[in-house]
Protein backbone atom coordinates (compact mmCIF):
# COMPACT_ATOMS: atom_id res chain seq x y z
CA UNK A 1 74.52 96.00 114.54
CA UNK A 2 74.02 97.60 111.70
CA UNK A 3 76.24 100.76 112.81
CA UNK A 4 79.82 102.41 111.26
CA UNK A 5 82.57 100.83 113.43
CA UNK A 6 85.60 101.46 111.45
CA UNK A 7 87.67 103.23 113.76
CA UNK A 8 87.07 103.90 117.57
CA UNK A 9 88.56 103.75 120.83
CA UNK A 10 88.80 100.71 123.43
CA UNK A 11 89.47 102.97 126.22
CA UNK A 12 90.70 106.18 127.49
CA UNK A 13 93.94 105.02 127.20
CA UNK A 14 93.62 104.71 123.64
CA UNK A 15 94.28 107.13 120.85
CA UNK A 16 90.82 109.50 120.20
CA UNK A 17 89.47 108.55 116.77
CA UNK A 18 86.32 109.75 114.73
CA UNK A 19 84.13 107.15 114.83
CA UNK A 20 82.16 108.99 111.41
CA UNK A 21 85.79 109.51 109.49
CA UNK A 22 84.43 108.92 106.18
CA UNK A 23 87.97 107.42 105.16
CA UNK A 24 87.23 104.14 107.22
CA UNK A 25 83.48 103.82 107.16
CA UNK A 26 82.38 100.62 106.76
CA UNK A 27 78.78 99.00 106.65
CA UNK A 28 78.46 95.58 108.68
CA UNK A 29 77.91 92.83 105.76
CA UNK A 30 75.54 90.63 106.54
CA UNK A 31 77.20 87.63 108.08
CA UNK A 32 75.11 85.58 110.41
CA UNK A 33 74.92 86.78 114.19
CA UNK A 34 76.86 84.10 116.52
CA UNK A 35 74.83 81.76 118.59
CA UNK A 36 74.77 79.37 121.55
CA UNK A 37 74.72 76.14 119.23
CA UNK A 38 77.91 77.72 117.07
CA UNK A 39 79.89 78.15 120.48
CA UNK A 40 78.89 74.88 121.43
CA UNK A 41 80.10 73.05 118.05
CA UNK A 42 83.50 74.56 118.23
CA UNK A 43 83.36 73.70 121.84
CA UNK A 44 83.11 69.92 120.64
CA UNK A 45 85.67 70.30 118.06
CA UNK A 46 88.49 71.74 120.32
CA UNK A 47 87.74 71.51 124.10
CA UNK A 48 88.77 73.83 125.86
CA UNK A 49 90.37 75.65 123.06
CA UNK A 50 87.14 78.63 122.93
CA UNK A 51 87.64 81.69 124.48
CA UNK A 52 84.06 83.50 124.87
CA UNK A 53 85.54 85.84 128.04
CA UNK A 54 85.28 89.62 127.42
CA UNK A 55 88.25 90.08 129.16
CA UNK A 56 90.34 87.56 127.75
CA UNK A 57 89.50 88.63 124.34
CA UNK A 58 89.98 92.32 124.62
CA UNK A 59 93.45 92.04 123.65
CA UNK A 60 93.00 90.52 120.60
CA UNK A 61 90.49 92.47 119.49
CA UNK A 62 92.90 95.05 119.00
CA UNK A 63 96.27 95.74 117.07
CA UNK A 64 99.15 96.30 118.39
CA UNK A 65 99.13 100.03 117.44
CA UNK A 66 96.40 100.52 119.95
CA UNK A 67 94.45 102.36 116.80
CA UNK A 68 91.80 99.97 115.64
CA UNK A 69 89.71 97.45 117.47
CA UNK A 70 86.70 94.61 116.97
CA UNK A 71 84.23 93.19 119.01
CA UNK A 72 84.70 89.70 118.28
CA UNK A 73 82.54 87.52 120.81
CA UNK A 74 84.27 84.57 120.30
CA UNK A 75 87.80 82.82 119.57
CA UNK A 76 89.22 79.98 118.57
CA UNK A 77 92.45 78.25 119.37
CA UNK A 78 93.08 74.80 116.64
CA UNK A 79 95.97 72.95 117.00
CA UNK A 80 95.65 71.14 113.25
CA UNK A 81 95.15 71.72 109.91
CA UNK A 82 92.00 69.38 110.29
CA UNK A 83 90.31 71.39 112.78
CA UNK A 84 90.92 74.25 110.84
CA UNK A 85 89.17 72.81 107.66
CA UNK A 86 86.35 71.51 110.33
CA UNK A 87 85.85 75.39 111.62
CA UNK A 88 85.82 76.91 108.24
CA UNK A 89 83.92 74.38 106.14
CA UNK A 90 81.49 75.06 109.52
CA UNK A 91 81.63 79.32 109.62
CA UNK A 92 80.91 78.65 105.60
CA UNK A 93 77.80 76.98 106.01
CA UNK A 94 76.86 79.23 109.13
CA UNK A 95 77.61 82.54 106.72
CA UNK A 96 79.52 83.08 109.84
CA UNK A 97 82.48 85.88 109.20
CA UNK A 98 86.36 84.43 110.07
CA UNK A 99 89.56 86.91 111.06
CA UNK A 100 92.79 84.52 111.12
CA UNK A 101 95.15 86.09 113.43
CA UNK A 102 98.77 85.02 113.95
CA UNK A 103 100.89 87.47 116.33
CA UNK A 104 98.56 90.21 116.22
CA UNK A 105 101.93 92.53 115.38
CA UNK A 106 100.54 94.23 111.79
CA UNK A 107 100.06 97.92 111.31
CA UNK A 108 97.32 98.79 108.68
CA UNK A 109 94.50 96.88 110.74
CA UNK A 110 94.58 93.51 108.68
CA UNK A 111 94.89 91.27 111.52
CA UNK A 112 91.80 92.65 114.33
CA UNK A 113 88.22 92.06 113.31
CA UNK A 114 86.15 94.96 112.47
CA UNK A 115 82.92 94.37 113.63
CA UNK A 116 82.14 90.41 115.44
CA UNK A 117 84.01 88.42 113.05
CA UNK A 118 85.07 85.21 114.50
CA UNK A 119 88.97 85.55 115.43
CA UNK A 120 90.86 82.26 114.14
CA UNK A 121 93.96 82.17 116.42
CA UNK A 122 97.22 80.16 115.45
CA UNK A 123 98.99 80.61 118.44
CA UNK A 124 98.68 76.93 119.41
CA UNK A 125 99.76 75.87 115.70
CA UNK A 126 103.57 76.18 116.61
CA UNK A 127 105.37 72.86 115.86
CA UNK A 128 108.62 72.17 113.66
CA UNK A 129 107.39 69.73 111.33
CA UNK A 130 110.92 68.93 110.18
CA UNK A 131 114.02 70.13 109.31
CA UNK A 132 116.38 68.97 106.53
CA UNK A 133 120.12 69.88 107.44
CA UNK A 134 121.62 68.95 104.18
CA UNK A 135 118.72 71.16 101.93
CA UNK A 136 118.61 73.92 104.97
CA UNK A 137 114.32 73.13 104.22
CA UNK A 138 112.07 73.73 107.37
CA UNK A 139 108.89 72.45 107.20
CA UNK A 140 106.29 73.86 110.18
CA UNK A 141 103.19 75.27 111.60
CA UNK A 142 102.00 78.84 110.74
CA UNK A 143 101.75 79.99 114.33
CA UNK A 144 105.42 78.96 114.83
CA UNK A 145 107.07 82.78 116.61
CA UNK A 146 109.55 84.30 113.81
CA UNK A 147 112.60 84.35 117.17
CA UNK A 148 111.68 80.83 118.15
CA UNK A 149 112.12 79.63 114.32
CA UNK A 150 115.60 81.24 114.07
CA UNK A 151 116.78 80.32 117.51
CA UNK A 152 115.51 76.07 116.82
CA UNK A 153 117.47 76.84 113.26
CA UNK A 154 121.02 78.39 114.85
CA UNK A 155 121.32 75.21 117.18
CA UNK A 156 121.44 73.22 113.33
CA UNK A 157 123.93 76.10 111.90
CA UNK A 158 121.36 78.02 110.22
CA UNK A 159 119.35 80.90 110.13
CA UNK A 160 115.99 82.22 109.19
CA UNK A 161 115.94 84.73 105.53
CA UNK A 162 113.69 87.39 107.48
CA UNK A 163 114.67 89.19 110.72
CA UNK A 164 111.88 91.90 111.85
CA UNK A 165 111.32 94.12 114.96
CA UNK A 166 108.10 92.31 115.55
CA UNK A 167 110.10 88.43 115.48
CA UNK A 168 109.46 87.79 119.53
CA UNK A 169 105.62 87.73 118.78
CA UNK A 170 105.03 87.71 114.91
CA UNK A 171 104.27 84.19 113.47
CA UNK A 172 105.55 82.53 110.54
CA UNK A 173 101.93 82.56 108.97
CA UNK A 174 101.35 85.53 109.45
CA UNK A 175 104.98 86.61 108.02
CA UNK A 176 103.92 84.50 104.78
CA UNK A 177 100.44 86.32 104.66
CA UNK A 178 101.48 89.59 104.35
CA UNK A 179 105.12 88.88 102.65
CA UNK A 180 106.86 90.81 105.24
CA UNK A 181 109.77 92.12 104.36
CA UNK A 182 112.70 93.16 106.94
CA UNK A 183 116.40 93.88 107.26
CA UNK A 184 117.42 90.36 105.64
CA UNK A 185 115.76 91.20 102.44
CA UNK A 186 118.52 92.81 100.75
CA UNK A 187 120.38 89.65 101.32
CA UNK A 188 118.57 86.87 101.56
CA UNK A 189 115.43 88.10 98.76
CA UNK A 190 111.92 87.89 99.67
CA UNK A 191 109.41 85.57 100.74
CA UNK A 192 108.34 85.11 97.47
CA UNK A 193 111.44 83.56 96.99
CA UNK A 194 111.91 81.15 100.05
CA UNK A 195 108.86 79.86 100.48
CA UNK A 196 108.59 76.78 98.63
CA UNK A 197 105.50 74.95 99.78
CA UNK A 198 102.35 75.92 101.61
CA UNK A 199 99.26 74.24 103.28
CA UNK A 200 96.37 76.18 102.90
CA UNK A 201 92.83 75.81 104.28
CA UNK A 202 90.19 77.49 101.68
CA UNK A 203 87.26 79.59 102.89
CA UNK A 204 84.81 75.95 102.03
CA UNK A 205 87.05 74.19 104.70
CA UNK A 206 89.18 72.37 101.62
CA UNK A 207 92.53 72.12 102.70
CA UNK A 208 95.48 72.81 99.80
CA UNK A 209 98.69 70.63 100.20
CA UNK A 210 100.92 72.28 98.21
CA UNK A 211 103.93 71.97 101.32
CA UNK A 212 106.27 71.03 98.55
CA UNK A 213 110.05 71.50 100.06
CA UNK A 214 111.21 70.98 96.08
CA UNK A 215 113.69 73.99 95.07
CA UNK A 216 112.42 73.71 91.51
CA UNK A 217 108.79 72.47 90.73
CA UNK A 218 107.24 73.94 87.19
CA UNK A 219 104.41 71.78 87.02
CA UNK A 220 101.63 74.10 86.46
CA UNK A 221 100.83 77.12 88.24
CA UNK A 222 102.78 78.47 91.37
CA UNK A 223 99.58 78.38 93.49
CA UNK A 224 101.29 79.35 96.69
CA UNK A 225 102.08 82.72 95.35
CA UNK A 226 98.18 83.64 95.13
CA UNK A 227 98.24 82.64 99.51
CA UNK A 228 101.35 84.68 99.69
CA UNK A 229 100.78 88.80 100.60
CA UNK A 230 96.76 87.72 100.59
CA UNK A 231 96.70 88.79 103.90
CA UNK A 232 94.06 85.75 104.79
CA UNK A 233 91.32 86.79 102.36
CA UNK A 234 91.64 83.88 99.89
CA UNK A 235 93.04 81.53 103.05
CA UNK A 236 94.60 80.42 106.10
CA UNK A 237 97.69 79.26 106.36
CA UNK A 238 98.65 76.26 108.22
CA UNK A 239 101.94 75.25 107.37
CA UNK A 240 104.77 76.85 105.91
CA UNK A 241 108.24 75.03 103.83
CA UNK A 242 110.84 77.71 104.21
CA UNK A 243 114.62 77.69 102.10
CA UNK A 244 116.70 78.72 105.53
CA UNK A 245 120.23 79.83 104.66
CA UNK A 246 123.50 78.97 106.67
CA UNK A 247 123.82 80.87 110.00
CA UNK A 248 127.05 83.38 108.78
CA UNK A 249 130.22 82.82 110.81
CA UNK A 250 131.00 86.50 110.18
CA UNK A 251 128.74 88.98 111.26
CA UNK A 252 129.73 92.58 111.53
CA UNK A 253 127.86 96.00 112.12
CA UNK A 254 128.97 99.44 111.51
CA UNK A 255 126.64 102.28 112.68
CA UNK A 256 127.79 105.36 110.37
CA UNK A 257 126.85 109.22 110.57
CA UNK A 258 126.31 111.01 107.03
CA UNK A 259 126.02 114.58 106.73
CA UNK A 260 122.93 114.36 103.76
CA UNK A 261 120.46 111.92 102.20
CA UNK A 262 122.90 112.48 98.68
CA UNK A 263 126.09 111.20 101.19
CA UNK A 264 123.27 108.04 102.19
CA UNK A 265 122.94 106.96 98.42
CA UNK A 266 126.50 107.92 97.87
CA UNK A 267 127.76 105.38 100.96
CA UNK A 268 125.51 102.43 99.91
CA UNK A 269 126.88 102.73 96.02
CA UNK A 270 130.25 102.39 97.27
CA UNK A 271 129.25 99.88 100.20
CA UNK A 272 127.35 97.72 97.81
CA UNK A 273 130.81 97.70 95.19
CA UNK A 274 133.08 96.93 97.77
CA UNK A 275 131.39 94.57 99.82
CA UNK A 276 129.46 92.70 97.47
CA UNK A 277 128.68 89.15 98.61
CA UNK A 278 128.86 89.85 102.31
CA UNK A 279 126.14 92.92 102.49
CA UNK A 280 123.37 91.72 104.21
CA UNK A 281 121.41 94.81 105.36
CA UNK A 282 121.66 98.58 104.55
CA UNK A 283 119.54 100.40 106.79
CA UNK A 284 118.90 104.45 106.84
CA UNK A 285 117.45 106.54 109.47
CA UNK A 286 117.05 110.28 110.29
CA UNK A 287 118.50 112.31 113.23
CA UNK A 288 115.09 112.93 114.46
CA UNK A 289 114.14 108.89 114.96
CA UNK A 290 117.54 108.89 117.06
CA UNK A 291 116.33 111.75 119.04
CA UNK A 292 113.15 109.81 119.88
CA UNK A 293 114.63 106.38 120.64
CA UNK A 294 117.27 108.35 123.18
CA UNK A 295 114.03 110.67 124.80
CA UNK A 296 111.91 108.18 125.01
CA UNK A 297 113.44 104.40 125.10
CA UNK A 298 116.60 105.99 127.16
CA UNK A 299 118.85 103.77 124.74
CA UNK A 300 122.18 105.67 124.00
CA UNK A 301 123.48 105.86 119.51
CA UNK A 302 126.53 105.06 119.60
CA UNK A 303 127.12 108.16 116.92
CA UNK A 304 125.97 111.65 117.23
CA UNK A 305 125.39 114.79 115.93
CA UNK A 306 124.90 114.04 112.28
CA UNK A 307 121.61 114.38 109.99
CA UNK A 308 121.67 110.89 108.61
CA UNK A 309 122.36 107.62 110.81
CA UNK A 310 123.43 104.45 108.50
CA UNK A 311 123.62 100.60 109.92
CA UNK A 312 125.21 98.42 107.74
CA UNK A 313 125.34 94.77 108.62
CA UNK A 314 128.06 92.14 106.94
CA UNK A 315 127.38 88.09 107.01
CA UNK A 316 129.87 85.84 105.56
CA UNK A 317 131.87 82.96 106.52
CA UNK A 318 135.47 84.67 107.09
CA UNK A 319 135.95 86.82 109.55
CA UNK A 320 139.10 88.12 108.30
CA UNK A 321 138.39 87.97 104.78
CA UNK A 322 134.52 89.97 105.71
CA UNK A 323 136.91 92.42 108.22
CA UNK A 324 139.42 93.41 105.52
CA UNK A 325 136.56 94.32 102.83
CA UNK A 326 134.52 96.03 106.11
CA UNK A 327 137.31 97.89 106.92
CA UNK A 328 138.54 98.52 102.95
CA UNK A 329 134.90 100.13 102.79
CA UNK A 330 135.61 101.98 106.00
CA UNK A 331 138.42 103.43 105.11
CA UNK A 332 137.60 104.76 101.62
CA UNK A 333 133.98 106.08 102.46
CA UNK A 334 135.63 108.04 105.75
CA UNK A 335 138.42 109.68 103.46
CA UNK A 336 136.00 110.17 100.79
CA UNK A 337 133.90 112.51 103.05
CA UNK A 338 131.16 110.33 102.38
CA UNK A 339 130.90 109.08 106.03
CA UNK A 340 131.67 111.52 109.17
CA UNK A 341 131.45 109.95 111.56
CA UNK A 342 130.97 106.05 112.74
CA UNK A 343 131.78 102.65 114.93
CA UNK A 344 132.15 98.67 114.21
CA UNK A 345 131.42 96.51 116.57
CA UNK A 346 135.13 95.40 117.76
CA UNK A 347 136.19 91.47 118.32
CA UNK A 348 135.80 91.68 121.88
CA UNK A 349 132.27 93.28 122.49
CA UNK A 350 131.21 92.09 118.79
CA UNK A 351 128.02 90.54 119.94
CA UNK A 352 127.03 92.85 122.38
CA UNK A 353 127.69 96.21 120.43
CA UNK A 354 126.09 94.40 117.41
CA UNK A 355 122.84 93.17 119.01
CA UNK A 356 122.82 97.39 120.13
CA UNK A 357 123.28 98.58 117.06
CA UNK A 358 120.16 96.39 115.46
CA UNK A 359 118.48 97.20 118.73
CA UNK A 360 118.52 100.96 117.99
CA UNK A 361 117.10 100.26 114.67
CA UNK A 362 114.37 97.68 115.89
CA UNK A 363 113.00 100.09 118.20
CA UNK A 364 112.31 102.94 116.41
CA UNK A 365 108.71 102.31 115.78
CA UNK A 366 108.28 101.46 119.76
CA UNK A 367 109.59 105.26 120.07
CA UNK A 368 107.44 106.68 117.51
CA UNK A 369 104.63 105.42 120.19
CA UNK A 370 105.54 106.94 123.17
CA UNK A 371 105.55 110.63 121.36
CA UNK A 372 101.87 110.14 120.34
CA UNK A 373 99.67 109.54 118.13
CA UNK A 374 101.49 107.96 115.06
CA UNK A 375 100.47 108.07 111.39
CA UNK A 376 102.66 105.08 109.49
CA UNK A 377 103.19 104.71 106.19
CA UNK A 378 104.86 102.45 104.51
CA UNK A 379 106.31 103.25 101.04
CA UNK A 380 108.96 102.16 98.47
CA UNK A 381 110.20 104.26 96.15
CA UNK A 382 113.07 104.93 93.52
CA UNK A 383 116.03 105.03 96.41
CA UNK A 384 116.88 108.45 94.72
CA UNK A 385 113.74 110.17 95.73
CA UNK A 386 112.83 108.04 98.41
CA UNK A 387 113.67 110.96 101.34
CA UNK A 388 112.03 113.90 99.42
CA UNK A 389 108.68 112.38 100.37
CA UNK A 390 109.62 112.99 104.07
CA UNK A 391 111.28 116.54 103.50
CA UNK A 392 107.87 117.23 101.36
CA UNK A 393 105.31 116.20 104.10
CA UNK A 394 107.46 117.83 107.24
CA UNK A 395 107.22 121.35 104.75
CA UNK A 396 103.57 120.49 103.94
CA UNK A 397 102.63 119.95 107.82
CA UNK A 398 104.70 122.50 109.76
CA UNK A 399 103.74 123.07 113.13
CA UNK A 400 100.21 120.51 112.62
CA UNK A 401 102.62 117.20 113.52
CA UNK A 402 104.73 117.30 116.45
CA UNK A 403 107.51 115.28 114.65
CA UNK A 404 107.71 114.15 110.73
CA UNK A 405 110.46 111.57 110.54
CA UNK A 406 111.65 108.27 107.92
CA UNK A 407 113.79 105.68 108.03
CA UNK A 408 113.61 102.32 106.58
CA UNK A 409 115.22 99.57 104.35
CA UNK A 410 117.58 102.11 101.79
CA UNK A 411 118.49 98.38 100.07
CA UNK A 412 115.19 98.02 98.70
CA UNK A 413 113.99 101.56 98.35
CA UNK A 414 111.14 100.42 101.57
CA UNK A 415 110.72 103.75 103.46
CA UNK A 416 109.03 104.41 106.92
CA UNK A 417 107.30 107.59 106.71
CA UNK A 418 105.84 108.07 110.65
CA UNK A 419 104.40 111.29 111.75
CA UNK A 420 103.10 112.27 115.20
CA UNK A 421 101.08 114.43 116.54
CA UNK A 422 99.49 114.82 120.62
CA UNK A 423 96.51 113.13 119.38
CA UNK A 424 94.08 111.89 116.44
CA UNK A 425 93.36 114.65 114.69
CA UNK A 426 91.39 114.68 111.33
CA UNK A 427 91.87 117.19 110.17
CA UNK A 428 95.86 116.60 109.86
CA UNK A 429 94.80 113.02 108.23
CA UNK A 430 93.35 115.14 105.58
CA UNK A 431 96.27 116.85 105.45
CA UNK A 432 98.16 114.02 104.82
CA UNK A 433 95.93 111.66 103.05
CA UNK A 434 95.89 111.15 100.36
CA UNK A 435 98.56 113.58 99.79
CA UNK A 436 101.56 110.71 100.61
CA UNK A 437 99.87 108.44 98.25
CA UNK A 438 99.62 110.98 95.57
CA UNK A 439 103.16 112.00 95.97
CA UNK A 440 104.00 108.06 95.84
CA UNK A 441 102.26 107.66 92.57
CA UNK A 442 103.40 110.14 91.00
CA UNK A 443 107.27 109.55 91.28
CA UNK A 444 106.43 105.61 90.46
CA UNK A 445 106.16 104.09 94.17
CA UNK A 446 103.88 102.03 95.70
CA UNK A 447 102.07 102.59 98.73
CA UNK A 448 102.73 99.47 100.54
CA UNK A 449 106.31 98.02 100.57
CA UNK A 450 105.82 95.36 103.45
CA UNK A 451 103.00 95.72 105.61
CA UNK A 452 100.24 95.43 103.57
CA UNK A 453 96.90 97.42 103.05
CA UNK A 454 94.97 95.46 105.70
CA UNK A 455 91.65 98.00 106.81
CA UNK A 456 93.31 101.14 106.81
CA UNK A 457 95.04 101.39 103.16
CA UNK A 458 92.45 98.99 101.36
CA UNK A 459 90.45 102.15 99.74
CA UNK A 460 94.08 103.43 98.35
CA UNK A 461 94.99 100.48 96.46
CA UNK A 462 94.56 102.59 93.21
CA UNK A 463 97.39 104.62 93.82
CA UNK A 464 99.67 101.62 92.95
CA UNK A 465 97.46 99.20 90.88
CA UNK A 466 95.46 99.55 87.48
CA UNK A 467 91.69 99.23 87.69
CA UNK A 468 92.00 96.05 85.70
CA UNK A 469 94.52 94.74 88.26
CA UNK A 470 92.19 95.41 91.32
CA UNK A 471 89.37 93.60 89.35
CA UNK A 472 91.27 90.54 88.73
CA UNK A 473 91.74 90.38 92.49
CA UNK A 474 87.92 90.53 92.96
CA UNK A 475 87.44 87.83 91.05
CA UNK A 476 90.28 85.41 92.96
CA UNK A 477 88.49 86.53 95.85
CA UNK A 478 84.99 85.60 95.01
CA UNK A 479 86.14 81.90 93.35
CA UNK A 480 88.19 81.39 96.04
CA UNK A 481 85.88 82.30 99.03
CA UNK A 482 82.13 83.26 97.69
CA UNK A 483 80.85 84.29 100.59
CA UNK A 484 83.31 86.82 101.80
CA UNK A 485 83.99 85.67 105.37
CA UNK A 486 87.65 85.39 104.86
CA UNK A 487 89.24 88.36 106.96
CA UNK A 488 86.54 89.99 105.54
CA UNK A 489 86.69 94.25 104.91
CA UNK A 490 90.38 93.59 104.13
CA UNK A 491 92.87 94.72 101.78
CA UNK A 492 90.19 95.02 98.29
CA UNK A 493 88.12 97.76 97.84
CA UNK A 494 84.36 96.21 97.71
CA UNK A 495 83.41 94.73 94.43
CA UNK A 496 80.12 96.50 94.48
C-alpha cells in the first residue's frame, strides 16, 4: 500500500505513536509487491531456510526499542556468501526491496523494515573462519554474536576491541555496519581501525573480497571503509577480518562518586596522566540513571549519594605494576577532592565486583525502558560541554518528561542523552526536536556518535554534514545500488 507507515504500534503493549508525525512520514517507493513464484525461488535456494509465518516474523519486524515496526511478509535465513549474492542479484532483478538484519539490537530504526521489505537475516552466518594466534587476526561470518566472538577469542588469550551492552545478541556484521562504538573504544580505537578486510555482497548480487587480514595494504583505495558505518545501504556484509588484541592479565574497576560534571573532567585529566597505558574505559553517568537502574532493575551501586557516578576500567599485563598506578590515581584524586567517594574491585571478589560494576553501566538503557517511553539520543561533543546539553534540555522540558538523564563514553566525548516520559507524546518531540540537534551543532557536535541515523535521524543528517557531503553520499548510493532496495528509507535523506 500506498499509505504513511513510518511510525506505529504492533500492539497495545507497545509505545502509542502518531502514525501522521510529519517527522517520519514516508511514501512506499515503488518496489515490486512479493509473490508466490519469489517465495518459491528462495525456497529452492535455501530449503527450509524461509520464514513466511506471521507469527514467527513479528519479532523481527520490530526493534528492540519496541518503537518502530515493518510488515515484512517474508524472511530469509542464508548460510553463505553465495546464497547471499544468489538472493540479491535475484531481489535486483525482481525490483524487490532487501532489509539485512543482524541482531536486531539498533536504536534509530536502521535494522526493521519499514513497509514489506524483504528481511535478509544473518543469524545462521555465524562461523569462525579462522583465527591466527601469532597476528591476533580473526577471520568470520557477519552473523557471528559479539559475546560468542570474545568468549571463542579468551580460550586463545585474546579478546575482542569492542565490548557493548547489546554483545549477547548483536552480530559482528552488524557491529561493522554501523561502526559501533562501546566502552573499549578509548582503548582499543575504533572499528575503523581494526577491521582490516571485508566481504561484501553489492545490491547486483556481486560479491567484494576484500577479507584482507594484511595490517598494512596501500594499494589503492580503502574500499572497506565505504561498507563500514553504511548501515547496509551500499551492502551486506558477509564476513568480517578483525585485529583482536591480547586478553589483559590485569583488569581492574573502580566505581567513583564526584560531586560535579567540572570534578568528572577534572578526574579523567588526572586518570588519563597517571594511568596512561593501562586506561581502557572512562565511563560517566548521572545520579538519576543510578536511581533508575536501583527502582527498576533492583541492582544495588556500590556508591551513593553523589551527583556524578564514574567507572573506570584498567587492562594491562601486571597486576601489581596496573594496582600501584590504580591505587597512585586513587589516592591523589581522593585527597585532591576530586573524587568523594568510591570502591575497587578487591583481589578476592575481583571478578565478581568487576563484572557488577560494568553490569550497572550495561544496563542503564534496559532501565530507561521500564520508566517509559524513551527518547535516545546519541551525541558527541567537546567533553567540556558535553553535560550542558543534558542540564539545557531537563531546564527546557520541566515537568513535560518524567526523567531527563545522560551518561555515556566521557573518553570519547559519546554522550547518551535519554528522556522519558508516560507515553509518546508529540508534542514533547517537538519540544525536543530538533532542539538537541540544534544545540549539537551549534557547540561543534555531531548528532550520531555510535548508533547511527538508521529511520529515525536520517532527515537530521544536516545538522552534522555539509550539503555537499550528503550529496556525495547520494551518489555512492546510486552507483553502488541503482535501484534503492538496499535497507532502503535508511540513513540519507531522499535524493529527490
Amino acid at each position: 500500500p500506498e499509505g504513511r507507515r513510518a511510525l506505529h504500534a504492533a500492539s497495545s503493549s507497545f509505545q502509542e505513536v502518531m502514525l501522521t508525525s510529519e517527522r517520519y512520514s514516508v511514501q512506499r517507493l515503488p518496489f515490486s509487491p512479493l509473490s508466490d513464484s519469489d517465495v518459491a525461488f528462495f525456497e529452492g535456494i535455501m530449503p527450509g531456510r524461509v520464514i513466511t509465518n506471521p507469527e514467527e516474523l513479528k519479532p523481527f519486524n520490530v526493534d528492540w526499542l519496541k518503537s518502530v515496526r515493518g510488515c515484512s511478509k517474508l524472511m530469509l535465513k542464508p548460510q553463505t556468501t553465495a546464497e547471499v549474492s544468489q538472493v540479491l542479484r535475484y531481489c535486483n532483478e525482481r525490483n524487490l526491496g532487501v532489509n539485512p538484519q543482524g541482531g536486531n539490537t539498533g536504536l534509530v530504526g536502521g535494522s526493521v523494515p519499514v513497509f514489506d521489505e524483504i528481511i535478509l537475516s544473518t543469524v545462521l552466518m555465524n562461523r569462525v573462519i579462522s583465527f591466527d594466534k601469532v597476528s591476533g587476526i580473526l577471520v568470520c561470518q557477519a552473523g557471528c554474536v559479539l559475546e560468542k566472538l570474545n568468549e571463542y577469542l579468551e580460550e586463545q588469550g585474546f579478546v575482542m576491541p569492542l565490548d557493548l551492552g547489546a554483545k549477547g545478541s548483536c552480530h559482528i556484521g552488524g557491529n561493522v555496519a554501523t561502526n559501533a562504538g562501546g566502552l573499549r573504544l578509548l582503548r582499543y580505537g575504533s572499528l575503523r581501525g581494526t577491521v582490516l578486510g571485508l566481504e561484501v555482497v553489492l545490491a547486483d548480487g556481486s560479491a567484494l573480497d576484500c577479507l584482507t587480514s594484511l595490517r598494512k595494504d596501500n594499494t589503492g583505495y580503502d574500499l572497506k571503509q565505504l561498507f563500514i558505518g553504511s548501515e547496509g545501504t551500499l551492502g551486506v556484509i558477509t564476513a568480517v577480518s578483525i585485529l583482536c588484541p591480547q586478553k589483559p592479565k590485569a583488569v581492574n574497576v573502580a566505581f567513583l562518586g564526584c560531586q560535579s560534571y567540572t570534578k568528572v573532567l577534572e578526574t579523567f585529566t588526572t586518570c588519563r596522566a597517571m594511568l596512561g597505558e593501562i586506561l581502557s574505559a572512562y565511563e560517566f553517568m548521572d545520579e538519576k540513571c543510578m536511581e533508575l537502574v536501583e527502582k527498576h532493575l533492583k541492582l544495588s551501586s556500590p556508591v551513593a549519594g553523589s551527583p556524578f557516578y564514574v567507572l573506570i576500567e584498567t587492562s594491562g599485563s601486571s597486576s601489581t605494576h596496573d594496582e600501584e598506578k590504580l591505587n597512585s590515581f586513587l589516592e591523589q584524586a581522593m585527597t585532591s577532592g576530586l573524587v568523594t567517594d568510591g570502591t575497587v574491585a578487591t583481589d578476592d571478589k575481583k571478578i565478581k565486583a568487576s563484572r557488577h560494576f560494568l553490569f550497572l553501566r550495561e544496563r542503564i538503557t534496559e532501565a530507561l525502558t521500564h520508566d517509559g517511553y524513551v527518547y535516545k539520543y546519541d551525541i558527541s561533543l567537546p567533553v567540556g560541554k558535553l553535560y550542558d546539553l543534558v542540564s539545557d534540555t531537563r531546564a527546557r522540558l520541566g515537568q513535560s518528561a518524567k526523567n531527563v538523564v545522560g551518561y555515556g563514553h566521557l573518553g570519547d566525548g559519546n554522550l547518551h542523552l535519554n528522556i522519558t516520559a508516560e507515553s509518546y507524546s508529540h508534542s514533547l518531540l517537538d519540544a525536543i526536536e530538533p532542539f538537541v540537534y540544534e544545540w549539537t551543532a551549534r557547540h561543534n557536535g555531531s548528532i550520531s556518535a555510535e548508533h547511527g541515523l538508521g529511520f529515525k535521524k536520517k532527515q537530521f543528517i544536516w545538522y552534522s554534514k555539509p550539503s555537499e557531503a550528503v550529496l556525495l553520499m547520494q551518489r555512492f548510493k546510486a552507483m553502488l545500488d541503482p535501484k534503492g532496495i538496499l535497507n532502503p528509507y535508511k540513513m540519507l535523506p531522499s535524493s529527490s
